[in-house]
Structure formats: structure tokens, C-alpha cells
Protein backbone atom coordinates (compact mmCIF):
# COMPACT_ATOMS: atom_id res chain seq x y z
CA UNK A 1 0.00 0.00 0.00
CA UNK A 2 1.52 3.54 -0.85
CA UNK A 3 2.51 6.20 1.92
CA UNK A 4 0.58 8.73 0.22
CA UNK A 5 -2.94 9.44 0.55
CA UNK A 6 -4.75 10.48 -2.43
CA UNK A 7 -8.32 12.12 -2.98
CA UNK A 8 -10.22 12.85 -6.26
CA UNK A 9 -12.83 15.43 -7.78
CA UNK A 10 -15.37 13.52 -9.72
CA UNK A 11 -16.07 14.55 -12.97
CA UNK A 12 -19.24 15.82 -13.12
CA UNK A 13 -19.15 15.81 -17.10
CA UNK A 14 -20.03 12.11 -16.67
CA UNK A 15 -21.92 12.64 -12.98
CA UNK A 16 -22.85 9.94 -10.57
CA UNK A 17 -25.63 10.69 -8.19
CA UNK A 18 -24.78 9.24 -4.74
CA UNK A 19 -27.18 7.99 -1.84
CA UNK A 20 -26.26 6.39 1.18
CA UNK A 21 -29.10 4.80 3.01
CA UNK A 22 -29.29 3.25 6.52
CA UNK A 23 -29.31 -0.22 7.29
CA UNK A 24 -33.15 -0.84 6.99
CA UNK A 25 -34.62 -3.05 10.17
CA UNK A 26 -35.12 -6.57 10.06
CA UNK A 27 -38.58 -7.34 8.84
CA UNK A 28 -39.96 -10.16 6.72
CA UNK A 29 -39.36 -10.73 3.01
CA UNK A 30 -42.18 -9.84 0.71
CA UNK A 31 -43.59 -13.02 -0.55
CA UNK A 32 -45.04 -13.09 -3.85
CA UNK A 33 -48.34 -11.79 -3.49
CA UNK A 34 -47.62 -9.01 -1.16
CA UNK A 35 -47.92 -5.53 -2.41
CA UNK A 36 -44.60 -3.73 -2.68
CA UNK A 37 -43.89 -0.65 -0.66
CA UNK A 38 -46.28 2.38 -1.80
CA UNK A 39 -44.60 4.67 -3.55
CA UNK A 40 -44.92 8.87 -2.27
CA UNK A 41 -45.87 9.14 -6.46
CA UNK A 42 -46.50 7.27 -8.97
CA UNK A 43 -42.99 6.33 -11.43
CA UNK A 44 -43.29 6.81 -14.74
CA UNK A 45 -43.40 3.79 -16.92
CA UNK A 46 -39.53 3.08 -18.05
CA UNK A 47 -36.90 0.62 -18.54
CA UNK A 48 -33.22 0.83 -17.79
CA UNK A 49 -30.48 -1.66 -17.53
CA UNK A 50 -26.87 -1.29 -16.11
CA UNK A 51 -24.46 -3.09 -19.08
CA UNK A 52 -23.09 -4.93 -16.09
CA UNK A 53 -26.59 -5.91 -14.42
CA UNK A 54 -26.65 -9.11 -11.65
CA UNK A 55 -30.13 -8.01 -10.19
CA UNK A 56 -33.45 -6.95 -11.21
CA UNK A 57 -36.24 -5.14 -9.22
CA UNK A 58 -39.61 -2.98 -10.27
CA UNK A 59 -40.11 -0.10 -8.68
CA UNK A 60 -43.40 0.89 -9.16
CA UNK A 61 -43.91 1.21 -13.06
CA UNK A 62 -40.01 1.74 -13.62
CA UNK A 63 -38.24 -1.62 -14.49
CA UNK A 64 -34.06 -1.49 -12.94
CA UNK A 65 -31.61 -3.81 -14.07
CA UNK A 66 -28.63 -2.91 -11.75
CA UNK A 67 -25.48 -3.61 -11.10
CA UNK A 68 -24.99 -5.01 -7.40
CA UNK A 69 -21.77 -5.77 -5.37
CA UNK A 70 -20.82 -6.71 -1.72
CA UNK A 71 -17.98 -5.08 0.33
CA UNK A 72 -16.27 -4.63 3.28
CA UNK A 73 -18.96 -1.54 4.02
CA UNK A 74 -20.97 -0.21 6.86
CA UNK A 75 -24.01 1.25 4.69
CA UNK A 76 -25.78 -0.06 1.73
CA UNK A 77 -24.80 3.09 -1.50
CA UNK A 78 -26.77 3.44 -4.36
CA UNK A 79 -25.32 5.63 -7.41
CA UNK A 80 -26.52 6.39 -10.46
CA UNK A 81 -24.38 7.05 -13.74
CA UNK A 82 -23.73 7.50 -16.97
CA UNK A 83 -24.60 2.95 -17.57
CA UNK A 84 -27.53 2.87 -14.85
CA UNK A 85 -27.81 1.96 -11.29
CA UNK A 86 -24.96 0.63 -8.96
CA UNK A 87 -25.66 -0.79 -5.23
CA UNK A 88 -23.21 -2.32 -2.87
CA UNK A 89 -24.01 -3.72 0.06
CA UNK A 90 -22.40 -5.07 3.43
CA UNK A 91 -21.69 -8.77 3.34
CA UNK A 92 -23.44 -9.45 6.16
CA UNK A 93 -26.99 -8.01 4.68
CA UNK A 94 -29.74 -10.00 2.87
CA UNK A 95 -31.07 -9.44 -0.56
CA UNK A 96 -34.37 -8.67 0.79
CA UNK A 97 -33.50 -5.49 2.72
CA UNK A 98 -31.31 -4.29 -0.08
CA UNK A 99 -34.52 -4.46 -2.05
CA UNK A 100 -36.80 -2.63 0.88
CA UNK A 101 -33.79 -0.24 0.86
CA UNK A 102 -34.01 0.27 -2.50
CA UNK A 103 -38.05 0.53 -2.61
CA UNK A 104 -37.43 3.36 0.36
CA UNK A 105 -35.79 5.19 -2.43
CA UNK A 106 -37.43 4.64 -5.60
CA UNK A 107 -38.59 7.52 -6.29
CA UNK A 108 -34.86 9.25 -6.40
CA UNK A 109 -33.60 6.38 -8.12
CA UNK A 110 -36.23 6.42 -11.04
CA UNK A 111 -36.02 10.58 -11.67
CA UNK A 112 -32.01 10.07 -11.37
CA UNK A 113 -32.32 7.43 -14.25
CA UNK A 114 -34.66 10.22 -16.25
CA UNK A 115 -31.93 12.88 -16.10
CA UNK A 116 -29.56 10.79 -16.51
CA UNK A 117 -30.64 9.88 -19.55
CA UNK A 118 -31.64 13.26 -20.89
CA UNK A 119 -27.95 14.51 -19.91
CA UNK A 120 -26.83 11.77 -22.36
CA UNK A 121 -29.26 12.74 -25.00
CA UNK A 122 -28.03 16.12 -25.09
CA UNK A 123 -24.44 15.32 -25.03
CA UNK A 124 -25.14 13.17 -28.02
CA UNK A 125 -26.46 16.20 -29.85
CA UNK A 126 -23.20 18.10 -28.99
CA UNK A 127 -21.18 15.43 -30.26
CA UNK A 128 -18.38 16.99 -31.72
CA UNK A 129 -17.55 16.55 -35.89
CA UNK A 130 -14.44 16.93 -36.58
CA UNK A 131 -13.75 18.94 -39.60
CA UNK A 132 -12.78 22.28 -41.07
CA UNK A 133 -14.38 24.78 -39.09
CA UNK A 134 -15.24 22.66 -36.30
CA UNK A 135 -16.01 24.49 -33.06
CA UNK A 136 -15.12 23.54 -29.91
CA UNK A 137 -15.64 25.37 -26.28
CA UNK A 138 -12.53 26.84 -25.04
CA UNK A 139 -11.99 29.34 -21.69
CA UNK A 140 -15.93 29.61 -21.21
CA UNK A 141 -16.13 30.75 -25.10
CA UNK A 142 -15.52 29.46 -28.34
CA UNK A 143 -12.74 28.47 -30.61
CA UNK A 144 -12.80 27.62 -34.37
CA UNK A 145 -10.17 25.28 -35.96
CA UNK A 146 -9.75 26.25 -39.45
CA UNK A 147 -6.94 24.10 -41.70
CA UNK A 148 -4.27 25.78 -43.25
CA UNK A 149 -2.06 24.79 -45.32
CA UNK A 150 -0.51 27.82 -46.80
CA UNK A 151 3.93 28.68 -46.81
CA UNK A 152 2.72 31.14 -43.88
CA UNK A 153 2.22 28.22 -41.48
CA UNK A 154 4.67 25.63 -40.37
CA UNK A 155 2.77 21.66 -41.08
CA UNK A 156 1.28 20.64 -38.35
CA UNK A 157 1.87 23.41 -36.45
CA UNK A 158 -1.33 25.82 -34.71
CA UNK A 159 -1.52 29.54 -34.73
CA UNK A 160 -3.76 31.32 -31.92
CA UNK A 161 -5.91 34.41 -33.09
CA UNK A 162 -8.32 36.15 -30.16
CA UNK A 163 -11.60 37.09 -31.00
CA UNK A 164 -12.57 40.50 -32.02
CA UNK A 165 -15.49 41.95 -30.02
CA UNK A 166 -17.72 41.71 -32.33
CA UNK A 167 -18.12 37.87 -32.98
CA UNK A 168 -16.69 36.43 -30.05
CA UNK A 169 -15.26 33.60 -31.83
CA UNK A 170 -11.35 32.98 -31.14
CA UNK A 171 -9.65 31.12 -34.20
CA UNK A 172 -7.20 28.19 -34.25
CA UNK A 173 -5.50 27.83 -37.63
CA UNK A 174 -3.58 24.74 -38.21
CA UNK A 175 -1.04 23.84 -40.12
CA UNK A 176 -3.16 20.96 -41.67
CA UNK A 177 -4.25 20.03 -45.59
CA UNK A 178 -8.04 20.30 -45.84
CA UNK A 179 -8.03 16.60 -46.61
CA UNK A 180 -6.75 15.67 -43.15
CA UNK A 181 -8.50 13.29 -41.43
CA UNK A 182 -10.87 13.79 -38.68
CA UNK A 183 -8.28 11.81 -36.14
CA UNK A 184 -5.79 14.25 -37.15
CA UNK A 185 -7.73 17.48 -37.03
CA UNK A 186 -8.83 16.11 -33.50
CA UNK A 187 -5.58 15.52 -32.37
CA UNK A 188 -4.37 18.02 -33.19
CA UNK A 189 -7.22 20.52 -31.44
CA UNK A 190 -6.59 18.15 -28.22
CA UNK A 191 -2.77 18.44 -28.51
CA UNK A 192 -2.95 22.81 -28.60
CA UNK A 193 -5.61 22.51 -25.58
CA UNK A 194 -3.33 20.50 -23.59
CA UNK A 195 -0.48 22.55 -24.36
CA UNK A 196 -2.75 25.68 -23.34
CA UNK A 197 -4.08 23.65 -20.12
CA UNK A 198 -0.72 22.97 -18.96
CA UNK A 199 0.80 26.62 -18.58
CA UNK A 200 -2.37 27.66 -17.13
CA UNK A 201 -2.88 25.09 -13.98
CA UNK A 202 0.67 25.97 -13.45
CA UNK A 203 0.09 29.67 -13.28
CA UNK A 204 -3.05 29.19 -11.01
CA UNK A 205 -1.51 26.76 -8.73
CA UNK A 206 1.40 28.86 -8.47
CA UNK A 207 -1.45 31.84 -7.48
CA UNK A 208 -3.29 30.08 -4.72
CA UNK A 209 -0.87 27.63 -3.35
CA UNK A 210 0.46 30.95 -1.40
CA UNK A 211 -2.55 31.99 -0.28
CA UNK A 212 -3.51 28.52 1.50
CA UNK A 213 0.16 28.35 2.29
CA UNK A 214 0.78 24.94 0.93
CA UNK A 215 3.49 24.02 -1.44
CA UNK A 216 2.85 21.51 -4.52
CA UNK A 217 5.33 19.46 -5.76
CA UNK A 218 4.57 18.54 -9.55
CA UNK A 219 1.64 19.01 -11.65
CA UNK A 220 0.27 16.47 -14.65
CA UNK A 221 -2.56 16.47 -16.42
CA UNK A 222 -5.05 13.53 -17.18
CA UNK A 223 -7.56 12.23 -19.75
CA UNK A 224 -9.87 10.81 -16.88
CA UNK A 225 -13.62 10.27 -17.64
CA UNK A 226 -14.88 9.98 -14.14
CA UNK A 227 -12.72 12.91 -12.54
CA UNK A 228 -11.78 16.30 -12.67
CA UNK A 229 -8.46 15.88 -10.36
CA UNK A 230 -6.81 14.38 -7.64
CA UNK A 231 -4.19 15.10 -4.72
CA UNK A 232 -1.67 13.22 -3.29
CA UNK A 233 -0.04 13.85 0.62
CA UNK A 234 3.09 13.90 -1.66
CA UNK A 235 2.28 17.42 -2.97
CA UNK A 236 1.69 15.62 -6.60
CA UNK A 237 -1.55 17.45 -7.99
CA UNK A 238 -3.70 15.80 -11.60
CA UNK A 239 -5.73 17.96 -13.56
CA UNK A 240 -8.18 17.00 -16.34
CA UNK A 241 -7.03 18.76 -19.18
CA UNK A 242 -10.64 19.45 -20.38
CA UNK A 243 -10.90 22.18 -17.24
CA UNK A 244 -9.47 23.90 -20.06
CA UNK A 245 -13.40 24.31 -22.01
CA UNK A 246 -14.29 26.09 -19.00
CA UNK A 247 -14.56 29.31 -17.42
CA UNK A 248 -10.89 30.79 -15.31
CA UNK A 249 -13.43 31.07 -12.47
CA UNK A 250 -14.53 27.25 -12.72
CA UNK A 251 -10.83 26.46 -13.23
CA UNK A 252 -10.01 28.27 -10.07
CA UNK A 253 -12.16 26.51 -8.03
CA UNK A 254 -10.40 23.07 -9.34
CA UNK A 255 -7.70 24.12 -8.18
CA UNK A 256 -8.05 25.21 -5.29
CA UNK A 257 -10.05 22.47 -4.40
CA UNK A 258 -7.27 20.25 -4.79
CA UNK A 259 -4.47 22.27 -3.47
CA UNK A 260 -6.96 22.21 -0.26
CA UNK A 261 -6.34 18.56 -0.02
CA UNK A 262 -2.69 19.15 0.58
CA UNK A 263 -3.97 20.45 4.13
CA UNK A 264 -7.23 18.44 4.61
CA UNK A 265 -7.11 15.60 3.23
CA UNK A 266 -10.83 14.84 3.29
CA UNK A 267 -14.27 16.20 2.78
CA UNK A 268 -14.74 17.65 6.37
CA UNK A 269 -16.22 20.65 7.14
CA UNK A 270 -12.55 21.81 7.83
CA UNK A 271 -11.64 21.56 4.75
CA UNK A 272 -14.92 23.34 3.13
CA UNK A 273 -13.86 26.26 5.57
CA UNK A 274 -10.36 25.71 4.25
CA UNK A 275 -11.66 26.01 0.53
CA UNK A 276 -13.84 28.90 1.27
CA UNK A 277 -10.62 30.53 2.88
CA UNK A 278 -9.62 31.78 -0.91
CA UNK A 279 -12.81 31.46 -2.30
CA UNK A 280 -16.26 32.60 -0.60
CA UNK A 281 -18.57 31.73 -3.74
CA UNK A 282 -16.72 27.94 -4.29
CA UNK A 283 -19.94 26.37 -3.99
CA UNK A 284 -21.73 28.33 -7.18
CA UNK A 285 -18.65 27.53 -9.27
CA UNK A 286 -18.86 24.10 -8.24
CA UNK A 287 -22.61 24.14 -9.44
CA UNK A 288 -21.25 25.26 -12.66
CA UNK A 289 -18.75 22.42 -12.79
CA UNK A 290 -21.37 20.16 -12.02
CA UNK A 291 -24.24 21.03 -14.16
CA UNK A 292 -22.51 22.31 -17.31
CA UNK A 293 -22.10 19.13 -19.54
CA UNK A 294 -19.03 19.23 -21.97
CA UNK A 295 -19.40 17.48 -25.79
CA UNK A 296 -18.00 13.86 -26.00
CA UNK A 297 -14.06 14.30 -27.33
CA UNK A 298 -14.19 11.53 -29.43
């Protein structure tokens, strides 16, 4: 086992909703002509299925496939993401009360499933084409990559131009044939971004590591799906280099977020107050983060 603790931001661009529920009392199993729990209002009629699915239950009018797993855990969890429904459970607790504990919260678990899925049906509609003139967000606005192929530009190389104040639209020419491939004129896009993301986390964390008077140690950046960054007791700090779409306030808070963790290394109310030390407003830019979907890079 390492030395070094670590904790993570989840990233909210593919969110998990998260419920912890009690241990429910011991009471008989529901045979099979006993009515199930009633329900505070009435589910709409749906269908959803976890890709990974051991277990099935109806709640209501709603039909859940789920994935279910035991663990070394004091409280049965429920989350919902982007493939459907996860539980885990304690060893120690019978099917049946997983099932009442689900039941207790079906009405959660069905309108999490709902948004869940209209989150993903809007993300598929921003699904990003990769082309000539393909726009992608960038700093809270948005950039256009436009191929170029002319003497003036080096191959394969990208040239930055701001937008005027009139459209708004900042300009990314690279040094690209317009036959390129859609891989290419992706990679390159990502490869600029990156580039972009990198010198600004540094300057930031170099900006509010002071001000909480903790020191970093190294900074890298990573491609996760699931989270926005992570902090290590070692001073070692991982940002997702898509942070880089968003706004320098939303950015900000990522950072200092993380940079917290290098003196709570938790989710305490210490280290809220620790947060909120640098930044009063953290919890409206973390609404932001959380409820401001990015396209799919793909």
C-alpha cells in the first residue's frame, strides 16, 4: 500500500448521483403476493439496464436492471451514472433489505435514471464533428479550428488568433491540408488545448498555493472520464485537461479544491472552511462544474 494518501474530484461531465441509506430493520421478506412498498408518487413507466446488471427489481412502473456488489462496508450506496444503477451492500446483509432499501428510495432512483438519460441525450447532440471549421468550447467561449495549409504556417503546427469583439469567436489555424483526417484534425485541437491547459494550472496553482500556504510538488494532467483531479499527501496534484473548455473562475475553483487537499485531506467541514478561505462563492462555481455538460471528445 503507498505512503501517500490520495483524494479525487469527480467529474461531473459524466456525474454519478450518490445515496447512502441506513441499514433498513429486520422485517420479513415480501412473498409473492404481497404488495410492494407504496410509492410517495406514482414512477413513470420506463426501462433501464446497467451493461453490467446481476439483479433486477420494479419499482413501481419503472423496471431497474442494476449492477450489485458486496464489500467490506458499513451502509448499503446506491449511485446512479452514466450505464444505470450501482448498489453495494455489506456482506453481512440480505437481498431482501437491499430491495426494501431500494423501494425506500425509488422515487430518487427512477427521476435520477430520467436525467440521466436526458444529460446523455443532449451530449449526443453536442457530439463533436471533426472537420474544417469545427467548433469547440474553449476558456468559457468558443474556438474555431480552421486548416491551413498555406507557406505562412509551419505543417502541423497551430496559430492562436483572439476574438474580435464583435463575434466572439477565437480562431485556431492549423497547419493541416483540408483533406486531413478527422483523427488528425482532433488531435491536433486536443494536442494545442493541452499545451494551453498545462501553462495555465501551473500559473493558477502557483497563485493560490500561497494563499492557502501549501506548497505543490509537480503538476500532470489527465484524460480521466470519471474525474476532474486528484491530490496526493506527496504534494503531486492531476488535472483533467478538459478544465481547459471552462470558465478561469470554474478552473479556479479546481484548483483550489485540490491544493486544499494538501492540508485536509478529506471532505470535512474543515476543509470546506479551508476552501472557502480563498474562495467565498466555491460552492456556485462548483454548481457550474457540475451542471454544465461538456461534448463527447471523441
Amino acid at each position: 500500500m503507498s505512503r501517500f494518501m490520495q483524494l479525487v474530484l469527480d467529474l461531473f461531465e459524466a456525474p454519478q448521483s450518490h445515496a447512502a441509506t441506513p441499514l433498513p430493520k429486520p422485517r420479513p421478506m415480501q412473498g409473492p403476493h404481497q404488495p410492494a412498498e407504496p410509492l410517495g408518487q406514482v414512477l413513470p413507466k420506463a426501462q433501464f439496464s446497467h451493461p453490467r446488471a446481476t439483479r433486477r427489481i420494479q419499482l413501481g412502473t419503472t423496471d431497474v436492471a442494476y449492477a450489485f456488489r458486496r464489500g467490506k462496508r458499513r451502509t448499503i450506496s446506491m449511485s446512479v451514472g452514466p450505464d444505470g444503477l450501482e448498489v453495494s451492500a455489506p456482506t453481512w446483509v440480505t437481498v431482501g433489505e437491499v430491495e426494501s432499501a431500494l423501494r425506500q428510495k425509488a422515487e430518487w432512483i427512477s427521476r435520477k435514471l430520467i436525467e440521466m438519460g436526458e444529460r446523455h441525450a443532449q451530449m449526443g447532440a453536442q457530439r463533436i464533428i471533426w472537420r474544417d471549421g469545427v467548433v469547440v468550447p474553449y476558456l468559457g467561449a468558443q474556438l474555431q479550428a480552421v486548416l491551413d495549409s498555406s507557406s505562412a504556417l509551419k505543417k502541423n503546427s497551430a496559430q492562436f488568433e483572439a476574438a474580435d469583439a464583435q463575434d466572439g469567436l477565437h480562431t485556431l489555424r492549423l497547419g493541416l491540408p483540408l483533406h486531413a483526417t478527422p483523427e488528425q484534425i482532433r488531435d491536433a485541437v486536443q494536442a494545442w488545448l493541452m499545451r494551453q491547459a498545462k501553462a495555465l494550472f501551473t500559473e493558477r496553482l502557483h497563485h493560490f498555493a500561497p494563499l492557502l500556504n501549501v506548497q505543490w510538488q509537480r503538476l500532470s494532467l489527465s484524460s480521466a472520464a470519471t474525474r476532474w483531479g486528484s491530490a496526493s499527501s506527496s504534494g503531486a496534484i492531476r488535472l483533467n485537461w478538459r478544465l481547459v473548455h471552462h470558465k478561469l473562475d470554474v478552473i479556479d475553483y479546481v484548483v483550489a479544491h485540490e491544493l486544499s487537499h494538501l492540508r485536509v485531506m478529506d471532505h470535512s467541514p474543515r476543509f470546506w472552511d479551508t476552501v472557502k478561505t480563498v474562495m467565498p462563492d466555491y460552492a456556485e462555481r462548483r454548481r457550474v462544474l457540475k451542471n454544465e455538460p461538456l461534448p463527447p471528445w471523441t
